[in-house]
C-alpha atoms as a PDB file:
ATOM      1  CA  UNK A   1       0.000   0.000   0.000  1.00  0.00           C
ATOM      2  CA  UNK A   2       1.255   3.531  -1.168  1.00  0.00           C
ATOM      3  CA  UNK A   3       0.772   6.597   0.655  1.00  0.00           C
ATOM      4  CA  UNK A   4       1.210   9.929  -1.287  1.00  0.00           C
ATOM      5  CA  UNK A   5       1.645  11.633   2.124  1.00  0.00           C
ATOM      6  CA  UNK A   6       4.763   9.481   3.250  1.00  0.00           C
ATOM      7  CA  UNK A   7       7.629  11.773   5.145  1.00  0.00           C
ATOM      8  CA  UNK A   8      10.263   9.247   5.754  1.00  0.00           C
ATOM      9  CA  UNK A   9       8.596   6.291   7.537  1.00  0.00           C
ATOM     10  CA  UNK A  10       5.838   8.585   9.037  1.00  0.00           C
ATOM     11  CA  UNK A  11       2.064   9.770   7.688  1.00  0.00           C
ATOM     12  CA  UNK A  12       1.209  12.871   8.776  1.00  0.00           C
ATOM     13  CA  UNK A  13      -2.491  12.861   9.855  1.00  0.00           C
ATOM     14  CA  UNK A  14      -5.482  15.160  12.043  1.00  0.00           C
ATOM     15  CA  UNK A  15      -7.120  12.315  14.091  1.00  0.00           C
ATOM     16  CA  UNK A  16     -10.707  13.996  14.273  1.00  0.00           C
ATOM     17  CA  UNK A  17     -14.074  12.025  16.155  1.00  0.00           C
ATOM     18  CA  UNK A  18     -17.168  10.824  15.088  1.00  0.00           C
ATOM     19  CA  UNK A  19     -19.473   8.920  17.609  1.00  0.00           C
ATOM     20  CA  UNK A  20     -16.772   6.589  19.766  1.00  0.00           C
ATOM     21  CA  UNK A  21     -14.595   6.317  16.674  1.00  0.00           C
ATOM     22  CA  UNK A  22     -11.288   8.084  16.102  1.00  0.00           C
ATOM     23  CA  UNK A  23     -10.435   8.567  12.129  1.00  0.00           C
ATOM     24  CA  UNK A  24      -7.529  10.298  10.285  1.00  0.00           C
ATOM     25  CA  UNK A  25      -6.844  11.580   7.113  1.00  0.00           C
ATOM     26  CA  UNK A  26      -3.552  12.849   5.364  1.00  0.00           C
ATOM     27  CA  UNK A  27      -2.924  16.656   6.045  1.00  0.00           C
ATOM     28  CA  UNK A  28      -2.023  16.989   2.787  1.00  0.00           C
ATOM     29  CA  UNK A  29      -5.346  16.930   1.755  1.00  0.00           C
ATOM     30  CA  UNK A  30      -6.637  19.713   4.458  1.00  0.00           C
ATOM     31  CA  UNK A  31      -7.451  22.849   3.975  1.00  0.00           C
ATOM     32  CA  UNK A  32      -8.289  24.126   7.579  1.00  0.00           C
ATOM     33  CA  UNK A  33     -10.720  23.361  10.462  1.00  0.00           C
ATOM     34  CA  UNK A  34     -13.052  25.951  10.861  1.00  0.00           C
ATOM     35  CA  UNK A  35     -15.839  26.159  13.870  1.00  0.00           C
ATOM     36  CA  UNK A  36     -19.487  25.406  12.867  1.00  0.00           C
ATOM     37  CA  UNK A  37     -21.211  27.858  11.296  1.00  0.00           C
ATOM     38  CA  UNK A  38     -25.016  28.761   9.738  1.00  0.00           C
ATOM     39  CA  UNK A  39     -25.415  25.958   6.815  1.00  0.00           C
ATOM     40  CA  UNK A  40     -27.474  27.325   3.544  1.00  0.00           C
ATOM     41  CA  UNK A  41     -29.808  24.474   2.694  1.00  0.00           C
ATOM     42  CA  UNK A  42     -29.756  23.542  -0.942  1.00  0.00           C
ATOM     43  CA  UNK A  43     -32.935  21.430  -2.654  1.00  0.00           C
ATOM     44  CA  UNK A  44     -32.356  18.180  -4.150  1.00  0.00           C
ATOM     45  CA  UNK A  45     -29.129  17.192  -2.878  1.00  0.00           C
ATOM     46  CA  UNK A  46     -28.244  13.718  -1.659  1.00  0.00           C
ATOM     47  CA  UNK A  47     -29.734  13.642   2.603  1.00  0.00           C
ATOM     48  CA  UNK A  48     -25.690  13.582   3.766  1.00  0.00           C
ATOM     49  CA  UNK A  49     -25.344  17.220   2.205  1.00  0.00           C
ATOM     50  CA  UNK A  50     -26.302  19.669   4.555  1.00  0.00           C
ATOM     51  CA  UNK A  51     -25.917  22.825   2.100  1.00  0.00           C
ATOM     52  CA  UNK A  52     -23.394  25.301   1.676  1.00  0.00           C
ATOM     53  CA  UNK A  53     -21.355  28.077   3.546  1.00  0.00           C
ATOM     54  CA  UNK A  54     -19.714  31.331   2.505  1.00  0.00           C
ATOM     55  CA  UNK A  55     -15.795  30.534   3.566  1.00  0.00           C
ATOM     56  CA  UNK A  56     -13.655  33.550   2.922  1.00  0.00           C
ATOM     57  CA  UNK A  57     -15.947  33.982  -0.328  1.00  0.00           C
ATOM     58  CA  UNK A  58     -15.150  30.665  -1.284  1.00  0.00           C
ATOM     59  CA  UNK A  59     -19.222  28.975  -1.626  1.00  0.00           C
ATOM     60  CA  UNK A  60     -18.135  25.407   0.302  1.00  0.00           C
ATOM     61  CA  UNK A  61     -20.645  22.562   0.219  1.00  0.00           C
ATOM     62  CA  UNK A  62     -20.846  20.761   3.659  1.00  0.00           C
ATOM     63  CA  UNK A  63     -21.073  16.944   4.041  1.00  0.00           C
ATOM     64  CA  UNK A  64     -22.213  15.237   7.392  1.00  0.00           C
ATOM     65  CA  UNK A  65     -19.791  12.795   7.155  1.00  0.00           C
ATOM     66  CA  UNK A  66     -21.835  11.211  10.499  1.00  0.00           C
ATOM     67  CA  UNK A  67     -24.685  10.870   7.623  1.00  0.00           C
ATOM     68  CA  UNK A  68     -22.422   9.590   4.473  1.00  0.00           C
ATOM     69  CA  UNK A  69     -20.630   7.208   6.561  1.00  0.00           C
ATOM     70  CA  UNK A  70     -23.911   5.806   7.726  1.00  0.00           C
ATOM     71  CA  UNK A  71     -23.191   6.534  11.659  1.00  0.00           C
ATOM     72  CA  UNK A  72     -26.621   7.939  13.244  1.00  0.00           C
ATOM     73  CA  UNK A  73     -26.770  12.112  12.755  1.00  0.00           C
ATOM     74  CA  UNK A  74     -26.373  13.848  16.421  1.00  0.00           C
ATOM     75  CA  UNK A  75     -26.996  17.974  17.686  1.00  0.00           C
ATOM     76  CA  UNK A  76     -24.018  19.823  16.800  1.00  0.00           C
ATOM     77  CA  UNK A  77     -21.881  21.011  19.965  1.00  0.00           C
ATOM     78  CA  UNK A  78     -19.463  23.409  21.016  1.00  0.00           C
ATOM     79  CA  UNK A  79     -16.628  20.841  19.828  1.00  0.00           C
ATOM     80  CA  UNK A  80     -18.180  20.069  16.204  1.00  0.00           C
ATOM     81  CA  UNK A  81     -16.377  21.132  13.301  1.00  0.00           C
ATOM     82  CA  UNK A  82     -16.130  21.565   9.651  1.00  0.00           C
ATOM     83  CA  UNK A  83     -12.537  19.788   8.217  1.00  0.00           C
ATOM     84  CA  UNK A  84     -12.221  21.811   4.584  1.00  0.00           C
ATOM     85  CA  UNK A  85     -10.769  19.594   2.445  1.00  0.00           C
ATOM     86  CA  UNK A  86      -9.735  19.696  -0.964  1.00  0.00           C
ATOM     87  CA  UNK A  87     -11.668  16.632  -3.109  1.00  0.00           C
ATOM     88  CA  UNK A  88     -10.830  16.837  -6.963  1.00  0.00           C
ATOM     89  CA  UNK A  89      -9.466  20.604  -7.276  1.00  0.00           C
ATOM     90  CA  UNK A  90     -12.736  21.796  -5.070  1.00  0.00           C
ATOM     91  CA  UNK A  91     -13.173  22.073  -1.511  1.00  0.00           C
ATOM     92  CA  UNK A  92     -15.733  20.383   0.520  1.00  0.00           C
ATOM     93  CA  UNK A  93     -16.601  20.585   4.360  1.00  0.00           C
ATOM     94  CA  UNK A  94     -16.962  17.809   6.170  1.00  0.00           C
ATOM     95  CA  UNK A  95     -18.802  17.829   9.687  1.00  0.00           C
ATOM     96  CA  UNK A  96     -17.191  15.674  12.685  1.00  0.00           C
ATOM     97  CA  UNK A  97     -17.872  15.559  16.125  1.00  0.00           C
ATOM     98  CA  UNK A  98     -14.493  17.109  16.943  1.00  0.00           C
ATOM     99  CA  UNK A  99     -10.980  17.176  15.483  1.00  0.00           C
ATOM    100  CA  UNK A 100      -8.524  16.289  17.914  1.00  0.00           C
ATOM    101  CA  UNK A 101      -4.845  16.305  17.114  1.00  0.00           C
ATOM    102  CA  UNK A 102      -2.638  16.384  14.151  1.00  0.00           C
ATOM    103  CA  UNK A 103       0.289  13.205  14.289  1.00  0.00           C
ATOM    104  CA  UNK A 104       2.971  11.590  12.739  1.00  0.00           C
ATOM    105  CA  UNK A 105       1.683   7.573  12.911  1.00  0.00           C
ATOM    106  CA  UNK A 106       4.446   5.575  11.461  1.00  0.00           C
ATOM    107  CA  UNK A 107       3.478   3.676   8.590  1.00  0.00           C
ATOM    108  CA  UNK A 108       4.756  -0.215  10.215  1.00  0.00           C
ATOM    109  CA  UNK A 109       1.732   0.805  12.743  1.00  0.00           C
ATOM    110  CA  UNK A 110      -0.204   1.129   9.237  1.00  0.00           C
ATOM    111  CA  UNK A 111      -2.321  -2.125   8.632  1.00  0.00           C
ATOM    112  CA  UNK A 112      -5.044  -3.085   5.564  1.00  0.00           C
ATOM    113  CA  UNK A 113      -8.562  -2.851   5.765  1.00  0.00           C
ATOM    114  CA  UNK A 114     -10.238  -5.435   8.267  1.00  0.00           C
ATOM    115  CA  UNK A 115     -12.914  -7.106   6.843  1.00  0.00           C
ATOM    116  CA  UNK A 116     -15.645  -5.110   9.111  1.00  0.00           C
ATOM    117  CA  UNK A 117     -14.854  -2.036  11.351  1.00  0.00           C
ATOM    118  CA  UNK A 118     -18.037  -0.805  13.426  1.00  0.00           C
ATOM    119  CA  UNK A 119     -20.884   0.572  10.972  1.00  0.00           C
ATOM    120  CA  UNK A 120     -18.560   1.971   8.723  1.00  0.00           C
ATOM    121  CA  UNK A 121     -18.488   0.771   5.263  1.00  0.00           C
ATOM    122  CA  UNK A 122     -15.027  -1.209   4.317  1.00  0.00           C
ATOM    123  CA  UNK A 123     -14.648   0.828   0.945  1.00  0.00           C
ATOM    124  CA  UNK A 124     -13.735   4.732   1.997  1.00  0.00           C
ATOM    125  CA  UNK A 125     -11.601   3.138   4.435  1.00  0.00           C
ATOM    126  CA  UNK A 126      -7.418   3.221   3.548  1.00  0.00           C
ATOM    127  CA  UNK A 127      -6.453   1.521   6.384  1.00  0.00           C
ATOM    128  CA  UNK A 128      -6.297   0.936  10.289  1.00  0.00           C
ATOM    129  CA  UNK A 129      -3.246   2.414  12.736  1.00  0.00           C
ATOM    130  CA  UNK A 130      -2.366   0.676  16.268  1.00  0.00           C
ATOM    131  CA  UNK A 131      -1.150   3.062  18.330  1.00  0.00           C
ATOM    132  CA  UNK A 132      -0.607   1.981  21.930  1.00  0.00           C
ATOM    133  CA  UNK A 133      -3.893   2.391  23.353  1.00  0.00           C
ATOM    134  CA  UNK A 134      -5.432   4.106  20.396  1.00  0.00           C
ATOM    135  CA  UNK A 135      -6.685   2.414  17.034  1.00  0.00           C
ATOM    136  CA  UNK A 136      -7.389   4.947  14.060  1.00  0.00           C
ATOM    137  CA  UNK A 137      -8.901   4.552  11.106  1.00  0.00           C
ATOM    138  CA  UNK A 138      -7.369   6.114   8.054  1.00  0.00           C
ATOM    139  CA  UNK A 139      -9.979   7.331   5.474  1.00  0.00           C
ATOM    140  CA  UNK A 140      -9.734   7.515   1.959  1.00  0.00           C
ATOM    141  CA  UNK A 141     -11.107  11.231   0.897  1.00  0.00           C
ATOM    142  CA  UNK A 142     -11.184  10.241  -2.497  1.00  0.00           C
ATOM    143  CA  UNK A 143     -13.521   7.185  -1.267  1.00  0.00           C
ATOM    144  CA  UNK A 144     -15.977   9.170   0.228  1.00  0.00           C
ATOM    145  CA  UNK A 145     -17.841  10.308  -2.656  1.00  0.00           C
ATOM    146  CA  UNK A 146     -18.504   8.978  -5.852  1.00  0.00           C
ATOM    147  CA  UNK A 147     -17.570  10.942  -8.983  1.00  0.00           C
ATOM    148  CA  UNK A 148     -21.178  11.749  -9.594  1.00  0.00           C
ATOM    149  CA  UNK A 149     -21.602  12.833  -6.445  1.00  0.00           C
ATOM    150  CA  UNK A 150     -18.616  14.929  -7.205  1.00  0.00           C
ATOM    151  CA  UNK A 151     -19.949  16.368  -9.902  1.00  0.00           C
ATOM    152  CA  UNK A 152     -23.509  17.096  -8.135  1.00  0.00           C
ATOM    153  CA  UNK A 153     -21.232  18.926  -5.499  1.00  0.00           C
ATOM    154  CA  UNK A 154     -19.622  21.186  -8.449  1.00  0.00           C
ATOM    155  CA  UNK A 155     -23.082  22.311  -9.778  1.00  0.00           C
ATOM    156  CA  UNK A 156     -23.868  23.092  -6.186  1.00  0.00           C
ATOM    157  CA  UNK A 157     -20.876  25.340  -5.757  1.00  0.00           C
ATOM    158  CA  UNK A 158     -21.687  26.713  -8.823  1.00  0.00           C
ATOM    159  CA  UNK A 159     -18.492  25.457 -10.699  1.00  0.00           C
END
């Protein structure tokens, strides 16, 4: 298994939360991590996009990734934020339950996909890190949505 993000031996990653669940992803592929903010609704969108916000005049759809990964929706709280990522030369915001430290995980700690982790579907899933008392799960951005969904996200931020 490649990563693109490899320094050395070590991956870079922002360990954020969602439920009990501690994920990663490369921060290579982060923009910033911004506090929640009012969320413009937009009509016929998939039910994991919750709209759009105004970010530095950049229009930035928002994805529940709660919703898309198929983990049950909770209130937004002091702690929830927006990770902007950048997802085929756009960014997108997606909303966790908090974002809790950026780290170097070494990639020997770095194993493949186990067959089933928790409710989380196998396929936007890069891999797993064991790290003493902590087990992260590495996600593949480019996983999460589908390239029509992609392109539904474009018309939305009026590319």
């Amino acid at each position: 298994m490649i990563f693109m993000s490899e320094i050395g031996s070590e991956k870079k990653v922002i360990v954020f939360q969602l439920k009990d669940e501690e994920f990663a992803v490369s921060v290579q592929q982060i923009g910033s991590i911004e506090r929640i903010q009012p969320i413009t609704r937009v009509p016929n969108t998939p039910e994991f996009v919750k709209g759009v916000i105004n970010l530095r005049g950049v229009v930035t759809p928002i994805i529940d990734l709660r919703s898309r990964l198929g983990i049950e929706e909770t209130e937004y709280s002091d702690s929830t934020r927006i990770i902007i990522v950048f997802l085929d030369e756009m960014e997108v915001g997606l909303i966790v339950d908090a974002a809790n430290d950026v780290i170097d995980i070494p990639t020997s700690s770095i194993e493949p996909t186990p067959e089933v982790i928790g409710a989380v579907n196998e396929d936007y899933i890069e891999g797993v890190a064991k790290l003493e008392n902590r087990l992260l799960i590495l996600l593949d951005l480019r996983k999460i949505l589908t390239n029509n969904e992609i392109n539904e996200l474009k018309h939305v931020e009026g590319n």
